[in-house]
Structures are given as structure tokens and as C-alpha cells.
Protein backbone atom coordinates (compact mmCIF):
# COMPACT_ATOMS: atom_id res chain seq x y z
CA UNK A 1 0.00 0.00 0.00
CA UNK A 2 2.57 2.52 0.76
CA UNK A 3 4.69 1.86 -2.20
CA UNK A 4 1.78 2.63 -4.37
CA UNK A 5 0.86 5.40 -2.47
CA UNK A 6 4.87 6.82 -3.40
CA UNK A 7 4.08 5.51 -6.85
CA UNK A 8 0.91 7.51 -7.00
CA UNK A 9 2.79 10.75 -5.83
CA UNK A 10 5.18 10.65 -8.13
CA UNK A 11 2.88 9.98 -11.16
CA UNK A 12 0.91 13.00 -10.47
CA UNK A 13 3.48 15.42 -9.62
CA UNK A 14 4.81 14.32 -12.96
CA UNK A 15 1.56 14.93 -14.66
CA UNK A 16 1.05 18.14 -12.92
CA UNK A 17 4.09 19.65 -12.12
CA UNK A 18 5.51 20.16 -15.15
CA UNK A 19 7.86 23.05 -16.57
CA UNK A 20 8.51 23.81 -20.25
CA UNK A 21 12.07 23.84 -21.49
CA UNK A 22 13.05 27.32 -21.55
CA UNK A 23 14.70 27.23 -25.05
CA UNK A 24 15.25 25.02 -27.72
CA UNK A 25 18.20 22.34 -27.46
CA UNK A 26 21.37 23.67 -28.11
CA UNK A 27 22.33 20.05 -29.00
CA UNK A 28 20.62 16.50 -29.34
CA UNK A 29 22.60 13.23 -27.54
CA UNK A 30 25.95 14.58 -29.22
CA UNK A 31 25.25 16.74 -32.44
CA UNK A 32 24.82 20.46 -32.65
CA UNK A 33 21.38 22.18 -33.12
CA UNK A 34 20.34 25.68 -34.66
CA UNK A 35 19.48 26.57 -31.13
CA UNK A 36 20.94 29.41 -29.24
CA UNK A 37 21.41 30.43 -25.72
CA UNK A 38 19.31 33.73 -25.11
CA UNK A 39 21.21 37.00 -24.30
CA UNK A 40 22.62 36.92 -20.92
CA UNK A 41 21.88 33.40 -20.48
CA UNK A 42 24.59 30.40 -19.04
CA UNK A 43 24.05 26.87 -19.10
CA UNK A 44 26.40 24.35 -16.84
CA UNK A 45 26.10 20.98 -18.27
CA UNK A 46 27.92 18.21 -16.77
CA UNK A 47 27.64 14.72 -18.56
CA UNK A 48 28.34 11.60 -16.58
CA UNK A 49 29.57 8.45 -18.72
CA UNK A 50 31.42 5.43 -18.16
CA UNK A 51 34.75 5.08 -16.67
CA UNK A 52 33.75 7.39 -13.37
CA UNK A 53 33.87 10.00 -16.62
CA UNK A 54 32.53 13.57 -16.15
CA UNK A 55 32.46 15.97 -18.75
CA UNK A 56 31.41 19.74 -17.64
CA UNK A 57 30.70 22.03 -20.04
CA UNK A 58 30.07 25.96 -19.32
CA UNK A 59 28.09 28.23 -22.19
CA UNK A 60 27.13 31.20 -22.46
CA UNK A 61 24.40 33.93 -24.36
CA UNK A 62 26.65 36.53 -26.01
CA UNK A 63 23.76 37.42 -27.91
CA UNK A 64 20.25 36.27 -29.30
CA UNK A 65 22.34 34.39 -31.94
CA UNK A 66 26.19 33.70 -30.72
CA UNK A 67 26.37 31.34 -28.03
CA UNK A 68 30.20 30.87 -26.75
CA UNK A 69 31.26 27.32 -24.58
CA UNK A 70 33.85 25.54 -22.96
CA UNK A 71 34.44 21.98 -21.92
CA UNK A 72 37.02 20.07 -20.40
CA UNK A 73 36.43 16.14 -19.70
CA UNK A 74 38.26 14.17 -16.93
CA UNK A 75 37.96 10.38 -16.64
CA UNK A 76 38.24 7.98 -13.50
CA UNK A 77 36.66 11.26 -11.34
CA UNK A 78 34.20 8.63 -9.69
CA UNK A 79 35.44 5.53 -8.23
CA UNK A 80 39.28 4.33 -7.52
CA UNK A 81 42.48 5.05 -9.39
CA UNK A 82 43.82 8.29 -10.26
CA UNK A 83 42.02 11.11 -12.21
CA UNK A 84 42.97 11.10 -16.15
CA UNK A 85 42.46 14.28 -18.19
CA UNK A 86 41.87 13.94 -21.52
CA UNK A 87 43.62 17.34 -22.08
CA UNK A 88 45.70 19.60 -20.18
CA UNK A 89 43.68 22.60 -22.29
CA UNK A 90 40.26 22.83 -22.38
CA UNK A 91 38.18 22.26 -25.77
CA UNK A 92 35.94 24.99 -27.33
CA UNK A 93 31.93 25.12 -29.14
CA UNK A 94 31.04 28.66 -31.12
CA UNK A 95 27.81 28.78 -32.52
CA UNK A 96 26.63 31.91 -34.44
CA UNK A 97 22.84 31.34 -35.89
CA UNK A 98 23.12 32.97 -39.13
CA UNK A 99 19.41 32.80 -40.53
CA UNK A 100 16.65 32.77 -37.61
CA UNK A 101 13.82 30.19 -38.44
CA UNK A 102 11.14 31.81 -40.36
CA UNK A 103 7.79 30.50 -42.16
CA UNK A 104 9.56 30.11 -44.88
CA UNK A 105 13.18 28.85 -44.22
CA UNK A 106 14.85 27.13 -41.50
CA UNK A 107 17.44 28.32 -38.74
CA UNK A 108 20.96 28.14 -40.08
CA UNK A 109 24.04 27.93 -37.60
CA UNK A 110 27.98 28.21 -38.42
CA UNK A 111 29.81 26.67 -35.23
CA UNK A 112 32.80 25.03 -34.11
CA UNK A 113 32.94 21.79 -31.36
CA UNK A 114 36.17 20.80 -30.59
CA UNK A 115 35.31 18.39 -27.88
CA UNK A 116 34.97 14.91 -28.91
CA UNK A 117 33.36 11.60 -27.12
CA UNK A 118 35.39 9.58 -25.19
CA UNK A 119 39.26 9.48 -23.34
CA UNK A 120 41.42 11.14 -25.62
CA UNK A 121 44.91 9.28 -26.81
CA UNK A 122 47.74 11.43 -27.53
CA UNK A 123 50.02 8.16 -28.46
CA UNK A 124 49.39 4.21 -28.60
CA UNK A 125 52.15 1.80 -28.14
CA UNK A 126 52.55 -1.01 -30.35
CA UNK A 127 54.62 -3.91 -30.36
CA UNK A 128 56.48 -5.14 -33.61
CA UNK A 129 58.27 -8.17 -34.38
CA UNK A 130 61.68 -8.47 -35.41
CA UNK A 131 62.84 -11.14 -38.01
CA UNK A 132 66.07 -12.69 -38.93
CA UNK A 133 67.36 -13.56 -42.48
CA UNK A 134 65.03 -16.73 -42.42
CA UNK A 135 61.69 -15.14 -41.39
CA UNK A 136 62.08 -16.31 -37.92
CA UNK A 137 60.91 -14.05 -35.22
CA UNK A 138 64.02 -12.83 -32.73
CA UNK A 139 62.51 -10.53 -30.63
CA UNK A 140 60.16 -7.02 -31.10
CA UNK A 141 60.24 -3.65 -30.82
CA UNK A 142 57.87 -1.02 -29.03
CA UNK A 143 57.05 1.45 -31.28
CA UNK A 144 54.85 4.70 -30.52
CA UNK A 145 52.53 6.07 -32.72
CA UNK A 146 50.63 9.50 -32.99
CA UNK A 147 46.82 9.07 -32.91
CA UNK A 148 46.12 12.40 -31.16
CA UNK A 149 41.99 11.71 -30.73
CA UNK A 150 39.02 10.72 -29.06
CA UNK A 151 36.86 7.20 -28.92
CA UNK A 152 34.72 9.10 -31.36
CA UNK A 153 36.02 12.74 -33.01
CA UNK A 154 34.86 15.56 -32.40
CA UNK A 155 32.25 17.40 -34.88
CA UNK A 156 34.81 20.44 -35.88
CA UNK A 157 33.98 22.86 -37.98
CA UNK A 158 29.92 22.81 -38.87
CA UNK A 159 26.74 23.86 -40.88
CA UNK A 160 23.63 23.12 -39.40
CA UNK A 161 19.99 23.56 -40.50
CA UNK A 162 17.17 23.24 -38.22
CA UNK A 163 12.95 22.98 -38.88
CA UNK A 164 10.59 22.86 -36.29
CA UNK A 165 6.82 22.39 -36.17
CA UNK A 166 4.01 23.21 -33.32
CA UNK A 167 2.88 19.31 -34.01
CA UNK A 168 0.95 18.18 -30.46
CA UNK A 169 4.40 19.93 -28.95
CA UNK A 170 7.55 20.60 -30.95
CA UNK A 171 8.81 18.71 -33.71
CA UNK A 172 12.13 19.29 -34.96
CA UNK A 173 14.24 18.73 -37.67
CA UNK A 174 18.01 18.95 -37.43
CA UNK A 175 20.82 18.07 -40.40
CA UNK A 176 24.53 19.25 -40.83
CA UNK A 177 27.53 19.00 -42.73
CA UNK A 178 31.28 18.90 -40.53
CA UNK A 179 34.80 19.19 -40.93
CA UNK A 180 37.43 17.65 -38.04
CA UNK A 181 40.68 19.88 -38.82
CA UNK A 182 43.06 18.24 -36.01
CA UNK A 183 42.03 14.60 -34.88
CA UNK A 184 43.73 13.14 -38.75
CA UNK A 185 46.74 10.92 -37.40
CA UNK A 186 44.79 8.37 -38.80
CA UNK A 187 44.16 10.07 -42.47
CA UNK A 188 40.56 9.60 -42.20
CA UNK A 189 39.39 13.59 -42.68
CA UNK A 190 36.41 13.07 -44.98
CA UNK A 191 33.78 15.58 -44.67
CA UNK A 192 31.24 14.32 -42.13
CA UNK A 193 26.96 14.38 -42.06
CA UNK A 194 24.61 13.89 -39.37
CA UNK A 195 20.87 14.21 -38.47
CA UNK A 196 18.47 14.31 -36.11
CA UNK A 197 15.22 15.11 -34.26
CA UNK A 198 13.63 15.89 -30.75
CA UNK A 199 9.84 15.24 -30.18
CA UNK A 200 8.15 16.77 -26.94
CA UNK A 201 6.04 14.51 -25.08
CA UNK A 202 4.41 16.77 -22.88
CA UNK A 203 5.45 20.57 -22.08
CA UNK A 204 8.39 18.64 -19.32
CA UNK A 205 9.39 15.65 -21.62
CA UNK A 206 11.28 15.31 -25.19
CA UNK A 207 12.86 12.38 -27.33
CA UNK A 208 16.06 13.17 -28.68
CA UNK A 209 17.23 10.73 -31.85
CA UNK A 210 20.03 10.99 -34.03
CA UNK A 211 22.28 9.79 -36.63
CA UNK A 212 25.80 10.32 -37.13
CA UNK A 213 27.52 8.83 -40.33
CA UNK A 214 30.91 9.13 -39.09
CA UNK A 215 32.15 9.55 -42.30
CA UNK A 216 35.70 10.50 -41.21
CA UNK A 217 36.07 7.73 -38.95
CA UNK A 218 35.28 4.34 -40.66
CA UNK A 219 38.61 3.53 -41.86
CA UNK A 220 38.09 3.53 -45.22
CA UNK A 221 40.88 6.45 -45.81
CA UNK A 222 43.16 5.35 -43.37
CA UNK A 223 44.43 2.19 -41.01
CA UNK A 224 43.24 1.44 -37.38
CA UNK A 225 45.41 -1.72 -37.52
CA UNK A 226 47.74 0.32 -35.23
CA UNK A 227 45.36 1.20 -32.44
CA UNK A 228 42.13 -1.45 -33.02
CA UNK A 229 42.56 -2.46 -29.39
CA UNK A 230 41.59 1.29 -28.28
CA UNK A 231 39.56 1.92 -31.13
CA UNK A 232 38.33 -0.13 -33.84
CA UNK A 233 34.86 0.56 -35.43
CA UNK A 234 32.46 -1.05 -37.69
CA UNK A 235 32.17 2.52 -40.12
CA UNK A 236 28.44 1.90 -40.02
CA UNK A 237 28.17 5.18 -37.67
CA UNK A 238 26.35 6.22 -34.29
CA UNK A 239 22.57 6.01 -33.95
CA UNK A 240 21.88 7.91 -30.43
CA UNK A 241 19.09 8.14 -28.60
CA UNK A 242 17.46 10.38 -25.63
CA UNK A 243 14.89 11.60 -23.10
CA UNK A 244 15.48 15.18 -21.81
CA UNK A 245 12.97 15.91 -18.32
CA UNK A 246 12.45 19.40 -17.14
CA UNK A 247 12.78 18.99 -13.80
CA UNK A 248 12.31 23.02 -12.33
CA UNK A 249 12.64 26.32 -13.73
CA UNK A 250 16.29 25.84 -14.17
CA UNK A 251 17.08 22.39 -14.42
CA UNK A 252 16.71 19.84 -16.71
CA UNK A 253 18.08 16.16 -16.68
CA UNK A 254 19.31 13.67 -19.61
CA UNK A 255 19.33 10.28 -20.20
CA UNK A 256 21.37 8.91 -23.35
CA UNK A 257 22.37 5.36 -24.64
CA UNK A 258 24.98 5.93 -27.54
CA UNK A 259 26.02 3.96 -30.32
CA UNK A 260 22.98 1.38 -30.31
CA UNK A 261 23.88 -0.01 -33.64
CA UNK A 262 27.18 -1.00 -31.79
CA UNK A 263 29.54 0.97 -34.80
CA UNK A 264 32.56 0.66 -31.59
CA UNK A 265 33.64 -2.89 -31.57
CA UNK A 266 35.53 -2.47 -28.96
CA UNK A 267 32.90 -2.00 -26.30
CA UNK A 268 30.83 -5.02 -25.83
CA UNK A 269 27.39 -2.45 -24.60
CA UNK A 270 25.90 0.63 -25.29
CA UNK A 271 27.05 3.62 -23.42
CA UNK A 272 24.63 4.90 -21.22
CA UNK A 273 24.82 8.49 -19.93
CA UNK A 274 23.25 11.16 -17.45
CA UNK A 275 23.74 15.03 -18.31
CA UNK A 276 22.44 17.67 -15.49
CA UNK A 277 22.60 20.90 -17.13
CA UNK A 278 21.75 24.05 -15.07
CA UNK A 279 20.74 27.32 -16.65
CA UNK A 280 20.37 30.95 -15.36
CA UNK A 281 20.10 34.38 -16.09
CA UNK A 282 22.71 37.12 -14.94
């Protein structure tokens, strides 16, 4: 009786106690919107992901249509062991909306996300054998290499175009074109697409779903022969998915399960993620 009592509760404070999501997503699970941070906005995001990972991110309004951020991940920051930073620098996002959504056309954003998914290698060390005049193995050799990157690169430089429609709550449309200009160690710097949408449930609720080829990351211009144990993927891309809850005024919570196509062959699971993100006004 008392449990469904709590159940009960819960259920209607969900039902009735709900806040709308003060502005559109600046991103989906991991790809970059046509949404803006107001004027004299901030957002603190923190994402949560496997490995005792946390990945804070701060942003900021500049104006209506220029939203500025910073992010800096750290792994092993839950749990045992000692904290790993994937850079001693922190990683940058621009966004400058340069069409607003109209009637007639969509919202159009130029931006630039340097921070990618994942621990970030620098070098990997690999062993190689060493053979005599016959062919016969005498020994090996530790060699580094440069892979300078993430699990999964970063989005770079970006166009994005964005639709929406007042369909029983917000529908939108998102789709973009990218360019990675520093994580090619492995030669794989193809241009890069991705798409997406985010569905509102209820005026506290939306689905987030997206789709990101991964174009410069499936091998097909380079080798991963040298690092497959870190990273080794299937070049079939990441299919994301999401549920975003407006908890209060100014605070909204995330729940994300990446790469359910399983493109990494190295994990043997999806990764599953929480992202708290705070926003005020100055």
C-alpha cells in the first residue's frame, strides 16, 4: 500500500508539475542544433559516462544568436584510481545562428565543437616483431605512434539547418555538414553528415534521436590496424538516442544510450549516460 501510495505521488506530480524547457536544445545526444542560448543566459552541463567520466561544459548567451562554450572532460573522477584528463587545455563550441527560423526557411548555424566523445589518446604503443634472415621471429620492438583523438572525433567545424513544427508539442528537424581539422593521425578527414530530431512529449518531456555517419572515422581512408585495441569501429556510424525531463525552472536532466547499432567494436554495450545541465540568467 505505501509503495503505491509513493508511486501515485510521483505519477501526479509528474503529470502536474511540469515546466517547459526554456529554449530550444542547443544540442541533441551529441550533435549540434540551430538553437541558441538567449542574451545573458549560461548553461552548466555536466555529462556523466562510463569510466567514473565527467564531462562539464560551461556556455554562455553573447547574444540572441552567438552562443560561446567551454568543456574540459576528466575520466576515473568517480570511483578508484587516479584522475585522467583527456587534455591539459580545455576544448571549445562557437555557434553563431546565421538565418533565424522563419515561415519560410529554417534556422541556419555556423559553429565550431572541438570536444569529442570519449578518453582522448595522444600516443598508442605497439609492439612489432623483429625477423632474422630466415623469417624467424628474434625478438620485437615497441614502437609509438601519434593518434592524437578521441573514442569518437569531435564534430569540428559545422553547418547546421534546423525545422521545427508546433505538431501536439515541438517537432524538430536537425541536419549538418562537418569538418574535423586536427584529430587526422589516422588520415581519415572526410567531410562528415549527421541528423536528427527531438519530439516533446508533454510541455516537461522530449525524445532526442540521431544519426551520425561518421564519415571521417570508418577507416576507409586510413588504417586502425595500429590502435584497433583502443579503437576499432564497424564505419556503419552512431545512432543515439534520448529523453530530456524538465525537472524546475532551471534544471533539466538527460538520459542517453549511444552507439545502439554497436559501430565501436571495442565496447561489448551501449554507453549509457546522465547530463544535469543548469541554466540561469545574470
Amino acid at each position: 500500500m505505501k509503495k503505491n501510495i509513493i508511486y501515485l505521488l510521483i505519477t501526479t506530480s509528474l503529470i502536474f508539475c511540469q515546466y517547459a524547457q526554456p529554449y530550444p536544445p542547443l544540442d541533441l545526444v551529441s550533435i549540434p542544433t540551430a538553437g541558441t542560448l538567449p542574451r545573458g543566459h549560461y548553461s552548466l552541463e555536466n555529462i556523466f559516462t562510463k569510466d567514473g567520466g565527467i564531462l562539464p561544459k560551461f556556455s554562455i548567451g553573447i547574444t540572441d544568436n552567438f552562443t560561446l562554450g567551454i568543456s574540459y572532460g576528466l575520466h576515473n573522477f568517480i570511483g578508484t584510481g587516479s584522475i585522467i584528463k583527456n587534455k591539459e587545455y580545455p576544448e571549445v563550441q562557437l555557434k553563431y545562428r546565421i538565418f533565424d527560423e522563419t515561415e519560410t526557411i529554417p534556422g541556419m548555424v555556423i559553429g565550431l565543437d572541438t570536444q569529442g566523445r570519449g578518453r582522448y589518446y595522444e600516443t598508442v604503443t605497439t609492439e612489432v616483431d623483429i625477423f632474422d634472415g630466415d623469417g624467424d621471429v628474434i625478438g620485437s620492438n615497441l614502437i609509438e605512434n601519434d593518434i592524437n583523438r578521441y573514442d569518437q572525433k569531435a564534430i569540428g567545424l559545422y553547418f547546421v539547418i534546423s525545422r521545427n513544427w508546433a505538431s501536439l508539442g515541438n517537432f524538430g528537424i536537425h541536419a549538418g555538414i562537418s569538418k574535423n581539422l586536427t584529430e587526422v593521425d589516422d588520415k581519415d578527414n572526410d567531410i562528415n553528415l549527421f541528423f536528427g530530431f527531438d519530439k516533446e512529449l508533454n510541455r516537461s518531456f522530449s525524445l532526442f534521436a540521431e544519426y551520425n555517419f561518421a564519415l571521417n572515422d570508418d577507416g576507409q581512408n586510413g588504417t586502425n590496424t595500429e590502435f584497433e585495441e583502443l579503437i576499432d569501429t564497424d564505419g556503419k556510424g552512431y545512432l543515439n538516442a534520448g529523453l530530456r525531463w524538465s525537472v524546475t525552472d532551471n534544471l533539466m536532466l538527460e538520459v542517453n544510450v549511444n552507439d545502439l547499432a554497436k559501430n565501436n567494436k571495442v565496447e561489448k554495450s551501449q554507453n549509457r549516460e546522465l547530463k544535469v545541465i543548469f541554466f540561469e540568467q545574470f
